[in-house]
N, C-alpha and C. Protein backbone atom coordinates (compact mmCIF):
# COMPACT_ATOMS: atom_id res chain seq x y z
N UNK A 1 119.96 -19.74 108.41
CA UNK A 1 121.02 -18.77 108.51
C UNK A 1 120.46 -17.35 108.58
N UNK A 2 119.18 -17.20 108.04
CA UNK A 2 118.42 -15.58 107.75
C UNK A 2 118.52 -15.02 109.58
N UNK A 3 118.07 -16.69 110.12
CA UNK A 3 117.78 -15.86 111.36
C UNK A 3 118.52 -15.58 112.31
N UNK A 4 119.74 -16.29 111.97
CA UNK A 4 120.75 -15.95 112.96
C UNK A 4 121.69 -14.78 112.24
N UNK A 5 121.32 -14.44 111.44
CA UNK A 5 121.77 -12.94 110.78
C UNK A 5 121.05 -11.07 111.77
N UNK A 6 119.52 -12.19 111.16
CA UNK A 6 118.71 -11.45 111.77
C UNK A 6 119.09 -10.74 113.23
N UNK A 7 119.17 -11.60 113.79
CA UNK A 7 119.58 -11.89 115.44
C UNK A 7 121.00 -11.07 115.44
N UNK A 8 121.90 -10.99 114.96
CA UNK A 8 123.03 -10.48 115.01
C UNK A 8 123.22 -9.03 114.92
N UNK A 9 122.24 -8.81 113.94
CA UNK A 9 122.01 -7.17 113.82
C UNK A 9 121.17 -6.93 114.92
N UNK A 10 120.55 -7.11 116.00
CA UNK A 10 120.00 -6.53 116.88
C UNK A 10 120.82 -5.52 117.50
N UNK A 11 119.86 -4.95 118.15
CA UNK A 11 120.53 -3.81 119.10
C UNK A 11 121.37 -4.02 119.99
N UNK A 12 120.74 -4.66 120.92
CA UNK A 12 120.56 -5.32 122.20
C UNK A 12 122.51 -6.02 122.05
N UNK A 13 123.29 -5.88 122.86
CA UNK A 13 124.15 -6.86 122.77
C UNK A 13 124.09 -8.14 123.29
N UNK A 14 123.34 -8.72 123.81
CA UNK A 14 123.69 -9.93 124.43
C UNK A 14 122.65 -10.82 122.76
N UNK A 15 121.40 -10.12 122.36
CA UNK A 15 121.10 -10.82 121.52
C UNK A 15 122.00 -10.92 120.04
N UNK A 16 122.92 -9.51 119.88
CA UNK A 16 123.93 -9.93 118.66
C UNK A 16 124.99 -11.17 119.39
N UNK A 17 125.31 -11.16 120.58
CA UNK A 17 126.03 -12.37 120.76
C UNK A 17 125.29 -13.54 120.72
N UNK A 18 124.00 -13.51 120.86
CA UNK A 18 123.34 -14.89 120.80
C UNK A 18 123.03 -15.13 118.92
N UNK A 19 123.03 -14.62 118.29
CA UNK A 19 122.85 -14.90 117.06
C UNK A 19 123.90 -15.14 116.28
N UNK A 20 125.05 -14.18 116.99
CA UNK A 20 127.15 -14.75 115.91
C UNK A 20 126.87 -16.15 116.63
N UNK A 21 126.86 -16.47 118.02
CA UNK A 21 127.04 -17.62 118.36
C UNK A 21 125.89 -19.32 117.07
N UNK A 22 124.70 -18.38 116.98
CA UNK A 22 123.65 -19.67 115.88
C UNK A 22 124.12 -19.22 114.98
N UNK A 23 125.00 -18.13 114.36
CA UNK A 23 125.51 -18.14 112.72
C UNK A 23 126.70 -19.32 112.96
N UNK A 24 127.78 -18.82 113.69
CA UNK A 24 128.70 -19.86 113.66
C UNK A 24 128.41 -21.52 113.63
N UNK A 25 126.85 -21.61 114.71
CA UNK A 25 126.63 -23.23 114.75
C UNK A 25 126.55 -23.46 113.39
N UNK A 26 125.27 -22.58 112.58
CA UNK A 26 124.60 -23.01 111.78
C UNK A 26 125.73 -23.32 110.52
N UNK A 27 127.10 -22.48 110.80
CA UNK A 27 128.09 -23.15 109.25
C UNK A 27 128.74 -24.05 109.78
N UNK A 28 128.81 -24.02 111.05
CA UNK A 28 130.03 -25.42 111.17
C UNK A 28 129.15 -26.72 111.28
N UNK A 29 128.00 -26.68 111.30
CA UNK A 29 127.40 -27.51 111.04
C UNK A 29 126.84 -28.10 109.70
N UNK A 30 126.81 -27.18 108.65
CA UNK A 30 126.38 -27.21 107.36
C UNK A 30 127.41 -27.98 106.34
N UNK A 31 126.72 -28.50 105.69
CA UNK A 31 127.45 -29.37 104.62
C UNK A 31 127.35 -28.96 103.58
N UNK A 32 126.49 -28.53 103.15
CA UNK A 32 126.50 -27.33 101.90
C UNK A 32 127.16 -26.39 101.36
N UNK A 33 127.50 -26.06 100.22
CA UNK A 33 127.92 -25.29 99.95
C UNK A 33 127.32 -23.84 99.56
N UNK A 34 127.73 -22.51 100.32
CA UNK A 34 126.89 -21.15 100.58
C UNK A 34 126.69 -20.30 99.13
N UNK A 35 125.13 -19.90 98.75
CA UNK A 35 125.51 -18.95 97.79
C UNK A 35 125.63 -17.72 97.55
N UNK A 36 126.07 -17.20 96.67
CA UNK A 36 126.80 -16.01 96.32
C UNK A 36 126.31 -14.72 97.51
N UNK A 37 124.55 -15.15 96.86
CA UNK A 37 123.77 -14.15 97.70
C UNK A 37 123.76 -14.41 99.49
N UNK A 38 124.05 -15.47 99.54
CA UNK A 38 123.87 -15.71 101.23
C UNK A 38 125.55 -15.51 101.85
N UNK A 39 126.66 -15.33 100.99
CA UNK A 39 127.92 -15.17 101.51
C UNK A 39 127.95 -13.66 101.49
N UNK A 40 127.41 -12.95 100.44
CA UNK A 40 127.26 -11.13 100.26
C UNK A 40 127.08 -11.01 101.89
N UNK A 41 125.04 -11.13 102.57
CA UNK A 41 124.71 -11.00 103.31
C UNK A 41 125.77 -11.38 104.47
N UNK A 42 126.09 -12.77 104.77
CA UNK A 42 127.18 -13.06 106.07
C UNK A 42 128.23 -12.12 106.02
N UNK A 43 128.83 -11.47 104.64
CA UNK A 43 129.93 -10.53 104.57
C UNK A 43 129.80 -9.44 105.32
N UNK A 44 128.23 -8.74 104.62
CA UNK A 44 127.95 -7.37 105.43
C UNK A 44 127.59 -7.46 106.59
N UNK A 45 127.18 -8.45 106.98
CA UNK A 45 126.53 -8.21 108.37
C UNK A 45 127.92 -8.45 109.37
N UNK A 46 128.79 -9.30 108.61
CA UNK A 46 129.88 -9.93 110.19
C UNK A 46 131.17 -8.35 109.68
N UNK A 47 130.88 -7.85 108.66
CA UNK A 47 131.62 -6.32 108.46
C UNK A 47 131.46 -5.52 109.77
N UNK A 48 130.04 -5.17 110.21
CA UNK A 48 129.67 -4.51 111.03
C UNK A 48 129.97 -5.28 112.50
N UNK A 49 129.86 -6.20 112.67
CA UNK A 49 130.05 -6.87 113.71
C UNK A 49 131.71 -7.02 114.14
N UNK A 50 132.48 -6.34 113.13
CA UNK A 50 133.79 -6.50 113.62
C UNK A 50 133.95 -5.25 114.31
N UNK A 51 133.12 -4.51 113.95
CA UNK A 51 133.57 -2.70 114.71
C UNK A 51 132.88 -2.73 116.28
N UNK A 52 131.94 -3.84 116.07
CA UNK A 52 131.21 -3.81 117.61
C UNK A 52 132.19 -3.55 118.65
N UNK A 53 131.96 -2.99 119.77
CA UNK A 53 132.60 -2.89 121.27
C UNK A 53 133.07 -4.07 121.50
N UNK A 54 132.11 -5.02 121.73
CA UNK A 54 131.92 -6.10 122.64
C UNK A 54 133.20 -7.31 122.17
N UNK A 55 134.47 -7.98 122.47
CA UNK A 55 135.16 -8.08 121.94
C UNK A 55 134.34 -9.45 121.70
N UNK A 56 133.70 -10.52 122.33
CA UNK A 56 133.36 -11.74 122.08
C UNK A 56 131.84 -11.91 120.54
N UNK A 57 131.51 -10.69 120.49
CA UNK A 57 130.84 -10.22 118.97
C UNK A 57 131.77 -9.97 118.35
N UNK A 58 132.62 -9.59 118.78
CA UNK A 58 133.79 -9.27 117.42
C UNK A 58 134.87 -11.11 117.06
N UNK A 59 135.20 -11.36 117.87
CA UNK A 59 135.33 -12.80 117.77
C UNK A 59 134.61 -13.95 117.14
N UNK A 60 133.46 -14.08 117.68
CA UNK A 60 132.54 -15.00 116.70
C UNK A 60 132.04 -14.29 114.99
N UNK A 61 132.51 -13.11 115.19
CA UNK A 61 132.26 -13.18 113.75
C UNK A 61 133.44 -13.13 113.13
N UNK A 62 134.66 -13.09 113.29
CA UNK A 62 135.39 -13.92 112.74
C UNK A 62 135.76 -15.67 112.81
N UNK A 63 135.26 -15.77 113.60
CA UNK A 63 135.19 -17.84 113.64
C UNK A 63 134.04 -17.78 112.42
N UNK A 64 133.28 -17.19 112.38
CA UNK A 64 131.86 -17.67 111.38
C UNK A 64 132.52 -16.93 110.04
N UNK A 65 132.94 -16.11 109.98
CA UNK A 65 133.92 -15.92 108.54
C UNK A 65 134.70 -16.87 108.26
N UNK A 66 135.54 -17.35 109.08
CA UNK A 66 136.57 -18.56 109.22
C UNK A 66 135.49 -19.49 108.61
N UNK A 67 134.06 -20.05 109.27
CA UNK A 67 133.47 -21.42 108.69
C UNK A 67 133.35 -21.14 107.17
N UNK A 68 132.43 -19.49 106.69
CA UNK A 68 132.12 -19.36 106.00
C UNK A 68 132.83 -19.61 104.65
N UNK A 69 134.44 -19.15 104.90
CA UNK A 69 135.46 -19.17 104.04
C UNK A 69 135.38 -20.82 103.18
N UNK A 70 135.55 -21.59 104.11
CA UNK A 70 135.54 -23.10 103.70
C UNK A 70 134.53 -23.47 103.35
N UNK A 71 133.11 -22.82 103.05
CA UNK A 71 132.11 -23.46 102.89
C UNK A 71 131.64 -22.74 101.35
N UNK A 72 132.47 -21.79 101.69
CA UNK A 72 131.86 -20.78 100.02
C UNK A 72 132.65 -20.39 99.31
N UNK A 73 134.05 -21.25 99.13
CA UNK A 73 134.80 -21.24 97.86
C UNK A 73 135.25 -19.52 97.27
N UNK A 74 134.83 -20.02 96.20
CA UNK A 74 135.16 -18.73 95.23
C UNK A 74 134.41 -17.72 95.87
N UNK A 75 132.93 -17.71 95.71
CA UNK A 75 132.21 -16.61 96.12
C UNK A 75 132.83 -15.53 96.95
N UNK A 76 133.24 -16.26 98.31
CA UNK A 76 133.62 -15.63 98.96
C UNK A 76 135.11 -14.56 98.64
N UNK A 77 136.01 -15.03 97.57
CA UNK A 77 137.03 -14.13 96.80
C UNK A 77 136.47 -13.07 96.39
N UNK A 78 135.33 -12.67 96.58
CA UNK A 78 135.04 -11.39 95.74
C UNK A 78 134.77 -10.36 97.03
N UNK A 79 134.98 -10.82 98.54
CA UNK A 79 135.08 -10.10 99.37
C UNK A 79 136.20 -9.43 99.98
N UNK A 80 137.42 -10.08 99.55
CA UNK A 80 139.05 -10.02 100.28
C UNK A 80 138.60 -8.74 100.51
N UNK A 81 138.78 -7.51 99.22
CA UNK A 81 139.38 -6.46 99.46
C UNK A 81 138.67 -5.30 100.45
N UNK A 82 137.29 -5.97 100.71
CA UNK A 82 136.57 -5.24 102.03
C UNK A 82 137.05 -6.16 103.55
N UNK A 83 137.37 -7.47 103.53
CA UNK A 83 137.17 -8.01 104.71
C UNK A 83 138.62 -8.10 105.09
N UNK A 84 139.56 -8.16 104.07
CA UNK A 84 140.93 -7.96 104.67
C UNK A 84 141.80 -7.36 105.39
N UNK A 85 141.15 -5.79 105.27
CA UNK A 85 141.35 -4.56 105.66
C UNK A 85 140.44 -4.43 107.63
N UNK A 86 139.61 -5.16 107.36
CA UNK A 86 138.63 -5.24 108.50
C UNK A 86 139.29 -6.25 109.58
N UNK A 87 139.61 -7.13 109.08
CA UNK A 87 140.10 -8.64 109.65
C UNK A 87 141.65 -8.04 110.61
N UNK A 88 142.72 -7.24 109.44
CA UNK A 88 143.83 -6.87 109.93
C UNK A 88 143.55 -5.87 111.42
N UNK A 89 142.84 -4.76 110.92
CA UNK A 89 142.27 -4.04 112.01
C UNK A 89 141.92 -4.81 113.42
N UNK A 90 141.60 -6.16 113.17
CA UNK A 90 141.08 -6.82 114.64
C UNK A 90 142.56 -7.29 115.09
N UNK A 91 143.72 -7.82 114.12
CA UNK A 91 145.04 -8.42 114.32
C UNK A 91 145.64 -7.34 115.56
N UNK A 92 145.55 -6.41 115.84
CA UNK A 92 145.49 -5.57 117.09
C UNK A 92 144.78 -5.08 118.59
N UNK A 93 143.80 -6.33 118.45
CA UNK A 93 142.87 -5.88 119.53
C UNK A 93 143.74 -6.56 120.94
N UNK A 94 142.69 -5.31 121.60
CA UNK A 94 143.42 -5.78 122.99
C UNK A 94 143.56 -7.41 123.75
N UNK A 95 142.44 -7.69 123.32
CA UNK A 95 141.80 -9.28 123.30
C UNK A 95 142.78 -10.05 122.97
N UNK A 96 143.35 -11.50 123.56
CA UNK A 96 144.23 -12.18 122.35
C UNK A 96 143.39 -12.99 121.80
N UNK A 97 141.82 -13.83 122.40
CA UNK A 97 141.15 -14.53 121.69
C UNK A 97 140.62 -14.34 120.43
N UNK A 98 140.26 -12.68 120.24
CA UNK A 98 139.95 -12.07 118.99
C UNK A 98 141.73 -11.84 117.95
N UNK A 99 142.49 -11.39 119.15
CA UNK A 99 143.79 -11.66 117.84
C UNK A 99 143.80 -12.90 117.29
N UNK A 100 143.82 -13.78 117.97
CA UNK A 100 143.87 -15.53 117.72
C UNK A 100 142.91 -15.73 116.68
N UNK A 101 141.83 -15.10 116.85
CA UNK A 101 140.33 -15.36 115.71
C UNK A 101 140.90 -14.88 114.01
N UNK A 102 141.09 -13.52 114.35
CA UNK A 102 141.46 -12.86 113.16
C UNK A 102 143.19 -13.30 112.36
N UNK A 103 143.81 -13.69 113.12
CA UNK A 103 144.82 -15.00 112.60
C UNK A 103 144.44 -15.96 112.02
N UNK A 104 143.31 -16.55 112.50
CA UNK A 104 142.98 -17.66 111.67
C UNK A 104 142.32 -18.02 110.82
N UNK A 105 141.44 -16.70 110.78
CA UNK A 105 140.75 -16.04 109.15
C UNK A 105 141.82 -16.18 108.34
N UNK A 106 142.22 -15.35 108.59
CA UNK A 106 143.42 -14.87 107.81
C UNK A 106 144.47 -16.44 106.88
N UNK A 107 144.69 -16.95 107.76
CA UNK A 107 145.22 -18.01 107.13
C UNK A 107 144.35 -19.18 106.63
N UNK A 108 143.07 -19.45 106.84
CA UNK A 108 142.04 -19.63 106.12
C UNK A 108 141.92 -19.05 105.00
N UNK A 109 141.78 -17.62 105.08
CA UNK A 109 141.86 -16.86 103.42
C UNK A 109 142.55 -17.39 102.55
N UNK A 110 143.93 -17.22 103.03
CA UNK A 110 145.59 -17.43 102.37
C UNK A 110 145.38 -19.19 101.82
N UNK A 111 144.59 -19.69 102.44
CA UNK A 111 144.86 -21.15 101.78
C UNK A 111 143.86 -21.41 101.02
């Protein structure tokens, strides 16, 4: 997961889309459950990735919040009050695939 973090913060946009795309594999593929310290990191990094331009970086990092949610329980409750505010902000984008994304965070959260 370090490295598809890694990868996400790049400059370059096509390589932050190639790395939301191996964060997302790497949770929907994972059976594990995420810790505290590795849900912090996915928090801040897919934070920044929601302000990106690019609407399909802004999309996969809400699908990989979406995996993350189900995979890290509680932990992840100690993020609402930064990612909620972030998440709603996308509930307006011009995009409907990214509205559609940030809907389904959202009700992911809620459950």
């Amino acid at each position: 997961m370090e490295e598809a973090l890694e990868l996400a913060r790049a400059k370059d946009a096509k390589e932050r889309m190639a790395g939301v795309e191996r964060l997302h594999q790497v949770l929907e593929a994972s059976r594990k459950s995420l810790s505290s310290t590795e849900v912090t990191s996915l928090v801040d990094c897919c934070l920044d990735l929601l302000k990106d331009s690019s609407f399909r970086v802004a999309q996969g990092a809400l699908q990989a919040l979406a995996s993350a949610a189900v995979l890290s329980g509680d932990h992840f409750k100690l993020h609402f009050n930064a990612l909620v505010p972030a998440v709603v902000d996308r509930l307006g984008d011009a995009k409907q695939p990214v509205r559609d994304a940030a809907r389904r965070l959202l009700l992911t959260l809620m459950e």
